[in-house]
C-alpha atoms as a PDB file:
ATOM      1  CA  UNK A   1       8.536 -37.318  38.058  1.00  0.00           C
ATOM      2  CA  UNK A   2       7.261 -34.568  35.973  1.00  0.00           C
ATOM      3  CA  UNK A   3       4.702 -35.283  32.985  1.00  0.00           C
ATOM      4  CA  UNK A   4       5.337 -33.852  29.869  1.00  0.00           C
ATOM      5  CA  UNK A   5       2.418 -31.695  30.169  1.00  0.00           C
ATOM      6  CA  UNK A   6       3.573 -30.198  33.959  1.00  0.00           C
ATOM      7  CA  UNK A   7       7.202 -30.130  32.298  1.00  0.00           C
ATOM      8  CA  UNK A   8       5.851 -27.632  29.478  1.00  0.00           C
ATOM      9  CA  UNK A   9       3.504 -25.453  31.604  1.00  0.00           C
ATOM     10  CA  UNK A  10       7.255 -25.045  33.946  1.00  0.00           C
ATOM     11  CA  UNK A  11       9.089 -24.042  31.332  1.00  0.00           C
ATOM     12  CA  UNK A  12       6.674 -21.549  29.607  1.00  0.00           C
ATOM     13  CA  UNK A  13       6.531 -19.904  33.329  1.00  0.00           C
ATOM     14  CA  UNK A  14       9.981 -19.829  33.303  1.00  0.00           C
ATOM     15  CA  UNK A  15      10.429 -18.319  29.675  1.00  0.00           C
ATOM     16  CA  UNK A  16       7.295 -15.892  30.807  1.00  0.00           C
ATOM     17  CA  UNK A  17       9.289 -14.759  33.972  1.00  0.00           C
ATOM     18  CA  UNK A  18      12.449 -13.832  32.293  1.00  0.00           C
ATOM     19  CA  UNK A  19      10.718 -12.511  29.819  1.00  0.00           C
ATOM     20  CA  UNK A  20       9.136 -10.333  31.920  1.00  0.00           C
ATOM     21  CA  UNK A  21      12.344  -9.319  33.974  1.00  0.00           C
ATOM     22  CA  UNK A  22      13.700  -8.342  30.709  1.00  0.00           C
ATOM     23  CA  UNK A  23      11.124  -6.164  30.455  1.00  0.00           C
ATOM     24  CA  UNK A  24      11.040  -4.608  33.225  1.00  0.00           C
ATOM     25  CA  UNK A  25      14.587  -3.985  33.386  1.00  0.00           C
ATOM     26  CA  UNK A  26      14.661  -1.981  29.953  1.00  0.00           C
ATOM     27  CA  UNK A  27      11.814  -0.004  31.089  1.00  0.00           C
ATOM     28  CA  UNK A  28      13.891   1.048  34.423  1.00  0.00           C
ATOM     29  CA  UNK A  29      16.436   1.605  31.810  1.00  0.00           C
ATOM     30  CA  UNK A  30      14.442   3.610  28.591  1.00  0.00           C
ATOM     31  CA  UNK A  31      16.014   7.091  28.287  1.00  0.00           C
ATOM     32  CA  UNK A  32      14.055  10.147  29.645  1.00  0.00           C
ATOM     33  CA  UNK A  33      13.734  13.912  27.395  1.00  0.00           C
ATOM     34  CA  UNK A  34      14.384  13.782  24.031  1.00  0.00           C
ATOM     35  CA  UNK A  35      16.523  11.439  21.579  1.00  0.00           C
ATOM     36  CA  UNK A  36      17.829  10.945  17.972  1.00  0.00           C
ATOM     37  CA  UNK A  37      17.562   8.627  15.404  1.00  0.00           C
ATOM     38  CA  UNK A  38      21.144   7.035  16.254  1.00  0.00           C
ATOM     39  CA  UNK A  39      19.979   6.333  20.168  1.00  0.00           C
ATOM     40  CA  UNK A  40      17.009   4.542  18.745  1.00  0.00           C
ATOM     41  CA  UNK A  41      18.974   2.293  16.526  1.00  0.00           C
ATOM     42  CA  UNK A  42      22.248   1.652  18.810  1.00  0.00           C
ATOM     43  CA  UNK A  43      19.912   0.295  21.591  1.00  0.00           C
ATOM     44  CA  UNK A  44      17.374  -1.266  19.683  1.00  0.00           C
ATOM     45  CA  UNK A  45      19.983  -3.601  18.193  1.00  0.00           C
ATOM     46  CA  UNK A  46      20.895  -4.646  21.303  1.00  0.00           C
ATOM     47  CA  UNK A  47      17.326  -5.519  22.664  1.00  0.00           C
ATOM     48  CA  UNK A  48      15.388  -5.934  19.493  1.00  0.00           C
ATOM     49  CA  UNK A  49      17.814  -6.845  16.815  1.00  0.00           C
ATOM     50  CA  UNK A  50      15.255  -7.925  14.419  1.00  0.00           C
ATOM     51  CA  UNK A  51      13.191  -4.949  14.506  1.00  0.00           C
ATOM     52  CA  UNK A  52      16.126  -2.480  13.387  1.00  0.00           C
ATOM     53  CA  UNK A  53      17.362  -5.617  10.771  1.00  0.00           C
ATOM     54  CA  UNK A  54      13.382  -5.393   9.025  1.00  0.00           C
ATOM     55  CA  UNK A  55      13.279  -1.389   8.990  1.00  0.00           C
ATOM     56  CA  UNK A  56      16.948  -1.631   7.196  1.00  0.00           C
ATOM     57  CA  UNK A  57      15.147  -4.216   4.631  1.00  0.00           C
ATOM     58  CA  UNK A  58      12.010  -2.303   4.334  1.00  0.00           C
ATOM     59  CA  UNK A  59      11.548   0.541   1.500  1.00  0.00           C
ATOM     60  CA  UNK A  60      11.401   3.026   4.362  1.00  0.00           C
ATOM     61  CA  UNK A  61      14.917   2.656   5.808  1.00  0.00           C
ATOM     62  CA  UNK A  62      16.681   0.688   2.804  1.00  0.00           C
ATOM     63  CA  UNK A  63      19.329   2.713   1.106  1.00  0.00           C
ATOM     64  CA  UNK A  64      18.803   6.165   2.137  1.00  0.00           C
ATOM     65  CA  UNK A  65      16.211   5.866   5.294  1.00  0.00           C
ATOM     66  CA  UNK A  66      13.396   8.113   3.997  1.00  0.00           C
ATOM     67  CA  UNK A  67      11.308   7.263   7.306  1.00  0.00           C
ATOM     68  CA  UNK A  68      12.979   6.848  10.769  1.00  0.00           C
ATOM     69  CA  UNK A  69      12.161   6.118  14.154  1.00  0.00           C
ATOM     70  CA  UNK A  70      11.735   9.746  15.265  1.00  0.00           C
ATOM     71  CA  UNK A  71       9.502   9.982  12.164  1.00  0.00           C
ATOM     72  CA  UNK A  72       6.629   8.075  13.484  1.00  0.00           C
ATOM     73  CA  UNK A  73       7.541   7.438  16.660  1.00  0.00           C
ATOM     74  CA  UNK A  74       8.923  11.195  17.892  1.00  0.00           C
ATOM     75  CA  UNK A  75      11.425  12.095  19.898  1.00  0.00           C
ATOM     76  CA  UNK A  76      10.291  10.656  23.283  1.00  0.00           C
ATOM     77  CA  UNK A  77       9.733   7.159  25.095  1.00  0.00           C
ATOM     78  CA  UNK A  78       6.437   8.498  26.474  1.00  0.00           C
ATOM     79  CA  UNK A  79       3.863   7.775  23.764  1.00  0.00           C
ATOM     80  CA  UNK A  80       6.122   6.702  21.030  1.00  0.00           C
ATOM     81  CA  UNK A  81       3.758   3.590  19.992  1.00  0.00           C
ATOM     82  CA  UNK A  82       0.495   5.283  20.609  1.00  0.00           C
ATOM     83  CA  UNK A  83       2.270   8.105  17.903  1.00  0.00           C
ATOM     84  CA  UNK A  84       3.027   5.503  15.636  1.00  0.00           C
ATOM     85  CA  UNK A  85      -0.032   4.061  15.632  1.00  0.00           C
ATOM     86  CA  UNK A  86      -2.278   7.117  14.454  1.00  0.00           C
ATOM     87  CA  UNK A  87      -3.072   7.617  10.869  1.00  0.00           C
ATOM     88  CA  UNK A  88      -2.091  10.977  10.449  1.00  0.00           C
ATOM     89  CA  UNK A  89       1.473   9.707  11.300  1.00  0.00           C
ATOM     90  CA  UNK A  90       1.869   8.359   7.967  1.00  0.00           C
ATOM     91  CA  UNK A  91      -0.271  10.355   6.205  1.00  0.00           C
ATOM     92  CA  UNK A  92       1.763  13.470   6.644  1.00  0.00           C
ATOM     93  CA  UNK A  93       4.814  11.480   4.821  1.00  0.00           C
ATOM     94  CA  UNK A  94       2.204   9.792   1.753  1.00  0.00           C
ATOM     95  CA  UNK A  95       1.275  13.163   0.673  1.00  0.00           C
ATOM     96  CA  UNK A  96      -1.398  14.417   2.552  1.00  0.00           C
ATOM     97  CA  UNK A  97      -4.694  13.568   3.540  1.00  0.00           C
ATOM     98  CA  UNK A  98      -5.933  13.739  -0.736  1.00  0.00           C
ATOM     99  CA  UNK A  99      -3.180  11.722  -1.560  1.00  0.00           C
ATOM    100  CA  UNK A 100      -4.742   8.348  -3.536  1.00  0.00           C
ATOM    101  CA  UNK A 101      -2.739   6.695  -1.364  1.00  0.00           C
ATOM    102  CA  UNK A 102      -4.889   8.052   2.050  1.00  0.00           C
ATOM    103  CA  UNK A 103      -7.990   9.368   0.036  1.00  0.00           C
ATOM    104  CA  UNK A 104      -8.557   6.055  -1.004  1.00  0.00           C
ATOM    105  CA  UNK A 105      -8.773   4.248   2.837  1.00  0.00           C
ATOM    106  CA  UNK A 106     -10.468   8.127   4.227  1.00  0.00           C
ATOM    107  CA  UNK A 107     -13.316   7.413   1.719  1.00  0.00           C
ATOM    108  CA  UNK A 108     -13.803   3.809   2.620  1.00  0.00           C
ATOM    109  CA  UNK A 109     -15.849   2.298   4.824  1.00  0.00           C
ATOM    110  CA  UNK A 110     -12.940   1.880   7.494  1.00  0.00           C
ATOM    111  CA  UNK A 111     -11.631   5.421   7.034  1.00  0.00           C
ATOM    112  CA  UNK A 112     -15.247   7.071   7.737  1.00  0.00           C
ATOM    113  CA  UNK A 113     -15.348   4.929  10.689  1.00  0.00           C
ATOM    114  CA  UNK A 114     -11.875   5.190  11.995  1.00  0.00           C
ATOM    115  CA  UNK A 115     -11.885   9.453  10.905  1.00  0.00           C
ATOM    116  CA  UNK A 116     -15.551   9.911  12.716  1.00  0.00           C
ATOM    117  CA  UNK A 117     -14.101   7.852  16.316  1.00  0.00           C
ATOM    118  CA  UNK A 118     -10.697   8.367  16.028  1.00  0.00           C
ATOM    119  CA  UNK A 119     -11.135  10.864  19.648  1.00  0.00           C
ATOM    120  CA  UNK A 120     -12.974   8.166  21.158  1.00  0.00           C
ATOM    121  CA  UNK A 121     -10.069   5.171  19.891  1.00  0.00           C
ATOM    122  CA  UNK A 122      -7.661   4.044  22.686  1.00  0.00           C
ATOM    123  CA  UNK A 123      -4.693   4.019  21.149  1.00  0.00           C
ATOM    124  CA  UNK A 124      -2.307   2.993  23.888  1.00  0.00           C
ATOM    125  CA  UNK A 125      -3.945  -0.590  22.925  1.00  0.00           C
ATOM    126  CA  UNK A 126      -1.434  -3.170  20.794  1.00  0.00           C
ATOM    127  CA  UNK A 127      -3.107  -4.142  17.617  1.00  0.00           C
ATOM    128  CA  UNK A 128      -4.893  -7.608  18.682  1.00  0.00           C
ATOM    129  CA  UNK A 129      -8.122  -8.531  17.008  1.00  0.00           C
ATOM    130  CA  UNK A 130     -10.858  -6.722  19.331  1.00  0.00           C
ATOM    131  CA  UNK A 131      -9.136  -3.753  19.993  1.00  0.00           C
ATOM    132  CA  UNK A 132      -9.895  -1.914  17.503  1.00  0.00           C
ATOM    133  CA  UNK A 133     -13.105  -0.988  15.936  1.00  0.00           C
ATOM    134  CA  UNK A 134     -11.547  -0.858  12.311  1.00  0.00           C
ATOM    135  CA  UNK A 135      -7.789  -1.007  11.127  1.00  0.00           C
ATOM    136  CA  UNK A 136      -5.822   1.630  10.290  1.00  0.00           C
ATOM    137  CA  UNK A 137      -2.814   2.230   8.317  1.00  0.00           C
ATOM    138  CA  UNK A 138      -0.652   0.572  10.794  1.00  0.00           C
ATOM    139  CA  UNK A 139      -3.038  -1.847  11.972  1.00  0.00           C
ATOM    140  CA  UNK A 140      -2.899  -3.487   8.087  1.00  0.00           C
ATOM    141  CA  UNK A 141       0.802  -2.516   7.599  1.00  0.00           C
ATOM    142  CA  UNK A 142       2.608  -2.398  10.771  1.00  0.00           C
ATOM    143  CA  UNK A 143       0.963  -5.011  13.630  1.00  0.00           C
ATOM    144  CA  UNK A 144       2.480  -6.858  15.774  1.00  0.00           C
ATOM    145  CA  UNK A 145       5.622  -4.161  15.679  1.00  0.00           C
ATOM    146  CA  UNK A 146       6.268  -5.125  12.276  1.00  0.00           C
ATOM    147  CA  UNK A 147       8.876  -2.993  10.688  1.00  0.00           C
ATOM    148  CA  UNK A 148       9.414  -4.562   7.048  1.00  0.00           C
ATOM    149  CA  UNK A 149       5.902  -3.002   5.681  1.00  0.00           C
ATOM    150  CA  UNK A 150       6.410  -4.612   2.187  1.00  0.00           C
ATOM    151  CA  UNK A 151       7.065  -8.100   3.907  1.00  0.00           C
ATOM    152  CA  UNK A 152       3.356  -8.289   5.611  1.00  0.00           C
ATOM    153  CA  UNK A 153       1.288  -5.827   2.392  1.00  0.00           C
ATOM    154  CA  UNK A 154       3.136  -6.833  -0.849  1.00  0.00           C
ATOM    155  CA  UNK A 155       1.544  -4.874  -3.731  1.00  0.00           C
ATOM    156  CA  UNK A 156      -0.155  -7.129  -6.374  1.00  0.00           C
ATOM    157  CA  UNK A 157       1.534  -5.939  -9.438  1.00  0.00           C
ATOM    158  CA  UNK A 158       0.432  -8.278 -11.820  1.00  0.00           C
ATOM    159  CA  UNK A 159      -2.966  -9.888 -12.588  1.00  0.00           C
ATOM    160  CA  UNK A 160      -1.440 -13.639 -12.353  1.00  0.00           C
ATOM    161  CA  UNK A 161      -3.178 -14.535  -9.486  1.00  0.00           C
ATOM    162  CA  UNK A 162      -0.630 -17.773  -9.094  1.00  0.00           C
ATOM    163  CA  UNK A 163       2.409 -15.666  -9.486  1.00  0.00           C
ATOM    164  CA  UNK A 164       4.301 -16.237  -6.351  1.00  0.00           C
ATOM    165  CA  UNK A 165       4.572 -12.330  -5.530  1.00  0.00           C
ATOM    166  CA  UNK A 166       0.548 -12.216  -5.417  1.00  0.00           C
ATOM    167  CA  UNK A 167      -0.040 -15.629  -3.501  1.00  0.00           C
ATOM    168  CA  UNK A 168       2.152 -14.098  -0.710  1.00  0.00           C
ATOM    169  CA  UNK A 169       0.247 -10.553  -1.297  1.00  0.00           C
ATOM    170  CA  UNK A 170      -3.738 -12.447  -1.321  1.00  0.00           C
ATOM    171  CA  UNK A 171      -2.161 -14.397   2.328  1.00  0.00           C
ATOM    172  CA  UNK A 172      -1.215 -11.140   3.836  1.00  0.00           C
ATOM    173  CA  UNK A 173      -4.090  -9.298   3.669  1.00  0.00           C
ATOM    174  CA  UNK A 174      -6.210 -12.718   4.791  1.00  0.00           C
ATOM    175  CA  UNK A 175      -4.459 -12.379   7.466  1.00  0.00           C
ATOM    176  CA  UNK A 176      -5.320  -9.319   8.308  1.00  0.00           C
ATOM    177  CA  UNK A 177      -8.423  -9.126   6.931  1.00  0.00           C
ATOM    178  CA  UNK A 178      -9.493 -12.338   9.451  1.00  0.00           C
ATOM    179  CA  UNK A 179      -9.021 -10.150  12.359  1.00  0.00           C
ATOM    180  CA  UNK A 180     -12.035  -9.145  11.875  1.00  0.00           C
ATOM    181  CA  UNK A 181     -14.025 -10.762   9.124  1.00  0.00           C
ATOM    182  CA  UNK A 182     -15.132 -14.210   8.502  1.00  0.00           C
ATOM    183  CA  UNK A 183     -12.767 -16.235   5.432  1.00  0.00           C
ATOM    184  CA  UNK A 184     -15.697 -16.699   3.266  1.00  0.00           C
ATOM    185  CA  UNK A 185     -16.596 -13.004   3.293  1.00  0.00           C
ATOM    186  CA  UNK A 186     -12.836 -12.284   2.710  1.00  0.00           C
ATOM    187  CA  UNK A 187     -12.511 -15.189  -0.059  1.00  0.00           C
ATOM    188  CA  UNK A 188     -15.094 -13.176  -2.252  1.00  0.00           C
ATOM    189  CA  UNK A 189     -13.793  -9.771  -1.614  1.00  0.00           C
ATOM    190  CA  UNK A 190     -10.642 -11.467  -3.143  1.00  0.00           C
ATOM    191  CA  UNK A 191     -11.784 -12.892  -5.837  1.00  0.00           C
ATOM    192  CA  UNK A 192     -14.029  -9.658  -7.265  1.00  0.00           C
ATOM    193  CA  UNK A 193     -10.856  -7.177  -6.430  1.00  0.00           C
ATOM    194  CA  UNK A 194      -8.448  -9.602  -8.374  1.00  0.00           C
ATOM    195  CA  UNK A 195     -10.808  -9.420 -11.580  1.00  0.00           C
ATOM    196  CA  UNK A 196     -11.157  -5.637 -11.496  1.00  0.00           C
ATOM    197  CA  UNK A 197      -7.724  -5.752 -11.602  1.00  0.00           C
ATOM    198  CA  UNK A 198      -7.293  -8.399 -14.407  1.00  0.00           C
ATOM    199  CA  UNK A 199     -10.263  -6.432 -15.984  1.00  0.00           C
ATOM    200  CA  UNK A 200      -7.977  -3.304 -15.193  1.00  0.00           C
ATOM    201  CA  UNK A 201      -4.347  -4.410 -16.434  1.00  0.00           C
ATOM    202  CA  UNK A 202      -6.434  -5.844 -19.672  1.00  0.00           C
ATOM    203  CA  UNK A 203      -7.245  -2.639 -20.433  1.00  0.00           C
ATOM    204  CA  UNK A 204      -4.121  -1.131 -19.902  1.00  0.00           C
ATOM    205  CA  UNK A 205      -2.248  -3.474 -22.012  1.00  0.00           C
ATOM    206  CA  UNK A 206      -4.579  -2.524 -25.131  1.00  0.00           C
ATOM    207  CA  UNK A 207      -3.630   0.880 -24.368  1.00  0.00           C
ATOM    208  CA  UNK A 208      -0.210   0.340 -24.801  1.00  0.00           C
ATOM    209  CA  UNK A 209      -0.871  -1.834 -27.669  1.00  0.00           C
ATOM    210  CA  UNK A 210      -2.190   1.186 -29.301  1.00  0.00           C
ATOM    211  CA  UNK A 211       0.616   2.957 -28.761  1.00  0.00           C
ATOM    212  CA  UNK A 212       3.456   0.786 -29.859  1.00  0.00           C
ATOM    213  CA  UNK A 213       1.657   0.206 -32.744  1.00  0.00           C
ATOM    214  CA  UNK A 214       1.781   4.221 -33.501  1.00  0.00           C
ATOM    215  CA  UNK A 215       5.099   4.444 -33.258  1.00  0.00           C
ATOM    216  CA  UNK A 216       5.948   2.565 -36.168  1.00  0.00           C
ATOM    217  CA  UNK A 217       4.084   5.292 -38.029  1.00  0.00           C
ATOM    218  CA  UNK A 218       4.156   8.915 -35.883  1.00  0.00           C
ATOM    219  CA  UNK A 219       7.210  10.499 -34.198  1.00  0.00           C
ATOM    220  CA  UNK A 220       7.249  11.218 -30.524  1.00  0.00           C
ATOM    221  CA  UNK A 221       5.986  14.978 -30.753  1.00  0.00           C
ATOM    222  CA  UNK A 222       3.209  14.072 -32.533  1.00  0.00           C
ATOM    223  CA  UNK A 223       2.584  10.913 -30.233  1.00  0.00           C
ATOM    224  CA  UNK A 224       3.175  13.056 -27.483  1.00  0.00           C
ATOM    225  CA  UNK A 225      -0.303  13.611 -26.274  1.00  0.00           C
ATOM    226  CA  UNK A 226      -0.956   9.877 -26.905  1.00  0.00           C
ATOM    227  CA  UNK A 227       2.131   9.961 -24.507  1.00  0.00           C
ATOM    228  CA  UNK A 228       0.202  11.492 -22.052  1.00  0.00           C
ATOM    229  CA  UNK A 229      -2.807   9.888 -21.139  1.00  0.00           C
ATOM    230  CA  UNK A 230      -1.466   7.026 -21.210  1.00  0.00           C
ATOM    231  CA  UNK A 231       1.121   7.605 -18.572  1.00  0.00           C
ATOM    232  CA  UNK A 232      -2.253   9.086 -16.318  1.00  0.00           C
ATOM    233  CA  UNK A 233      -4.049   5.683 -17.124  1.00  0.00           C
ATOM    234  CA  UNK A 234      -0.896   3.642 -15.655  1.00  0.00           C
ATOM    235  CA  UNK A 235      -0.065   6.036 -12.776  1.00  0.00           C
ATOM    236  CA  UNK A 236      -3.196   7.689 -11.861  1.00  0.00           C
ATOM    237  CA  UNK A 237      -5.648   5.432 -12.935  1.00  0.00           C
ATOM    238  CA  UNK A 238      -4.886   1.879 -12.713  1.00  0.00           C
ATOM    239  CA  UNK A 239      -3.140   3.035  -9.303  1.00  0.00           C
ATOM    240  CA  UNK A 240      -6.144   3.838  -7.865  1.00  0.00           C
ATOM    241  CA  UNK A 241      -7.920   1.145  -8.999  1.00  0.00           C
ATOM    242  CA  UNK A 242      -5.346  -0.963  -6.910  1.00  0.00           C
ATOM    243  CA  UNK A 243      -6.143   1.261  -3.953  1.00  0.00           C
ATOM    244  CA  UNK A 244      -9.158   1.057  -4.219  1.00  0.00           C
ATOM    245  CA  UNK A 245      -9.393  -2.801  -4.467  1.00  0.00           C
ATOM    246  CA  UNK A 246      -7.010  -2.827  -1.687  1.00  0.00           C
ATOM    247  CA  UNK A 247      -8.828   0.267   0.897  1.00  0.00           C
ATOM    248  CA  UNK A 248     -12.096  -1.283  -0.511  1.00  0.00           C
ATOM    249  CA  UNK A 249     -13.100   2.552  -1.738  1.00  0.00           C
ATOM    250  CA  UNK A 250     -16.076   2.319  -3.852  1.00  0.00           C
ATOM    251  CA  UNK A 251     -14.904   5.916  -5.221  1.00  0.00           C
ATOM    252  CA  UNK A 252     -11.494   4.515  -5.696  1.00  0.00           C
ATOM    253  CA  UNK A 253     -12.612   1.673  -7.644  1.00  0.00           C
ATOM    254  CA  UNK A 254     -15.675   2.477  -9.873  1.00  0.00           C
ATOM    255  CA  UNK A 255     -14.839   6.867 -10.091  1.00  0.00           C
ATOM    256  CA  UNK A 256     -10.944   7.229 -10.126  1.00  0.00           C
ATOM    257  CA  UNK A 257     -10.570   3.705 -11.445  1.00  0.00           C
ATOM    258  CA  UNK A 258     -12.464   1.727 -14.110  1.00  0.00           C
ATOM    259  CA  UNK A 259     -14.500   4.649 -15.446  1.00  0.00           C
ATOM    260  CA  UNK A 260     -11.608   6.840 -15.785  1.00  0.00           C
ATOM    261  CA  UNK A 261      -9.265   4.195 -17.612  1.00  0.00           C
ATOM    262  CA  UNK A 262     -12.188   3.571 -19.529  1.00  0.00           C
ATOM    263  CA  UNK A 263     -12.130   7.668 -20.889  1.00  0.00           C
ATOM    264  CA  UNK A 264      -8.201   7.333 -20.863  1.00  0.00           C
ATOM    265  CA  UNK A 265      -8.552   4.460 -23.524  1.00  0.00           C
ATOM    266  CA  UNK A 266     -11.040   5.708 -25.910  1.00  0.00           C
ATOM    267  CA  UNK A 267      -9.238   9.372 -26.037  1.00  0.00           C
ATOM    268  CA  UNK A 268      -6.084   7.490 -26.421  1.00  0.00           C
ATOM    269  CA  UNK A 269      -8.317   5.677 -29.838  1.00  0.00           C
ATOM    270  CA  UNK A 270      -9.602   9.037 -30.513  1.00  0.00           C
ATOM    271  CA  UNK A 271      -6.029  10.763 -30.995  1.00  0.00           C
ATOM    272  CA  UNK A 272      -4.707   8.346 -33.212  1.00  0.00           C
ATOM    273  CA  UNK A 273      -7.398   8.174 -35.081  1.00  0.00           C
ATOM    274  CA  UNK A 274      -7.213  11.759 -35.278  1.00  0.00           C
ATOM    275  CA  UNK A 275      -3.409  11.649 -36.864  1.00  0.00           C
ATOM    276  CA  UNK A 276      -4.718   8.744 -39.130  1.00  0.00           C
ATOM    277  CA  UNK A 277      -7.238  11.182 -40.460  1.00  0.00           C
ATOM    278  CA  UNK A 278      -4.557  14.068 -40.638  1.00  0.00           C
ATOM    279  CA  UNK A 279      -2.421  11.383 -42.378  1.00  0.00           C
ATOM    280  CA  UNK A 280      -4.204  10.507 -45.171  1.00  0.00           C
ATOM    281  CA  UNK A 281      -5.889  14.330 -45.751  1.00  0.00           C
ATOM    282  CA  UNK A 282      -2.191  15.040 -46.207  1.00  0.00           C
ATOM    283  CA  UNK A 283      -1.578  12.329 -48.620  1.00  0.00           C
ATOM    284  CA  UNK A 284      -4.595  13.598 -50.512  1.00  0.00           C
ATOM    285  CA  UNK A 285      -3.571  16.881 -50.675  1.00  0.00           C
ATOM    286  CA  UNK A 286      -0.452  15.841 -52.342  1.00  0.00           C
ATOM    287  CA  UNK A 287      -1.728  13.642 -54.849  1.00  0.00           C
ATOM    288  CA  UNK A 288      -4.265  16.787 -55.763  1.00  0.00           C
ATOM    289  CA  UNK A 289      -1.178  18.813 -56.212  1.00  0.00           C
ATOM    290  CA  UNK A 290       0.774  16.560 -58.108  1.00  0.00           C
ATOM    291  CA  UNK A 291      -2.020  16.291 -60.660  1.00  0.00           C
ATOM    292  CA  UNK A 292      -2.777  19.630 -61.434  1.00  0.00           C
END
């Protein structure tokens, strides 16, 4: 009579053994020479159902697919993970290697690392904790074959840090982040990043304090330079800021982030002070000429 403990080590040899049968079998069966998009997905739903379902669900292949399987994996079998696994994979889609997006991870600790070894990095390795010197972009976004990117590295959009959308953002990246780092280390680097961004979105909201309360007074042309800068401070700046919390880019978050919201705001107080001034030299002007 079996134990339960000699009953469960039998079973997870059995599950292991037809598991690896399985595997073997589709790898006697993977197509040779090149494939489309339409291959990949047809027998992927038969073998790996879930993986097609959380690309469908992700950003990248919801709607209109603007990344596909040939897209980061190419068109062959041969070397289709070690492809997708390279940063300049999806680098070439996120605009380049100076897109705030990359820039921000290049210029960070990680990114030197990762850039300066990336001939030496065996990339035929799964992402497993030890494997890897420092993460990359698909390490963080993609490991483990995940395929739903916004599912494992939610952006934190708000500065509620009890918001349910940034609890499940703050787990993901501890999750991550203990790959390779101890949880009190990662616990502080949480806690500064989400009060640069509090400090960040505080700023942001004065901005466009300042501007809704011009607009009771100035019409859109003359606003529009107001208009301006403080469309860079939301996109540009407080973007990078993010990033930069996120990558954990020094340049990200004190040169491209706080400083430069910091210059958006006060030119932002600068111009409409400047139409105040113009303002009231007009109404002067007008009370000289209705005296004379």
């Amino acid at each position: 009579m079996l134990n339960s403990i000699e009953h469960h080590l039998i079973s997870s040899l059995l599950i292991a053994s037809c598991l690896m049968f399985n595997i073997a079998a589709y790898a006697e069966q993977s197509p040779t020479g090149d494939y489309v998009e339409a291959e990949c997905i047809t027998c992927h739903e038969k073998i790996s159902a879930k993986l097609v379902t959380d690309w469908k669900t992700d950003v990248h292949g919801r709607n209109k697919p603007v990344a596909g399987c040939t897209d980061c994996h190419g068109t062959q079998h041969e070397n289709a993970a070690i492809l997708s696994r390279q940063d300049e994979t999806c680098t070439q889609c996120h605009g380049g290697t100076q897109a705030s997006v990359a820039h921000s991870y290049s210029t960070s600790k990680h990114g030197v690392i990762n850039r300066i070894e990336r001939k030496q990095t065996d990339w035929s390795k799964p992402f497993r904790p030890g494997n890897y010197r420092v993460p990359g972009c698909a390490y963080c976004h993609a490991s483990g074959g995940q395929h739903n990117m916004g599912e494992r590295m939610n952006q934190i959009e708000d500065d509620n840090e009890h918001s349910e959308h940034n609890g499940q953002a703050r787990q993901a990246m501890r999750w991550m982040c203990q790959h390779c780092h101890g949880p009190r280390f990662i616990r502080e680097l949480q806690n500064n990043g989400q009060k640069m961004l509090e400090i960040g979105n505080m700023k942001r909201r004065e901005a466009e304090a300042i501007l809704q309360t011009a607009k009771k007074t100035y019409t859109p042309e003359q606003m529009t330079k107001m208009t301006k800068l403080f469309t860079a401070l939301v996109e540009e700046n407080v973007k990078s800021l993010y990033l930069g919390i996120a990558h954990q880019s020094p340049d990200y978050q004190w040169w491209h982030g706080h400083p430069a919201i910091d210059g958006k705001l006060l030119r932002i107080k600068g111009e409409l002070t400047r139409l105040n001034r113009l303002k009231a030299h007009k109404k002067t002007k007008e009370v000289s000429s209705s005296s004379e």
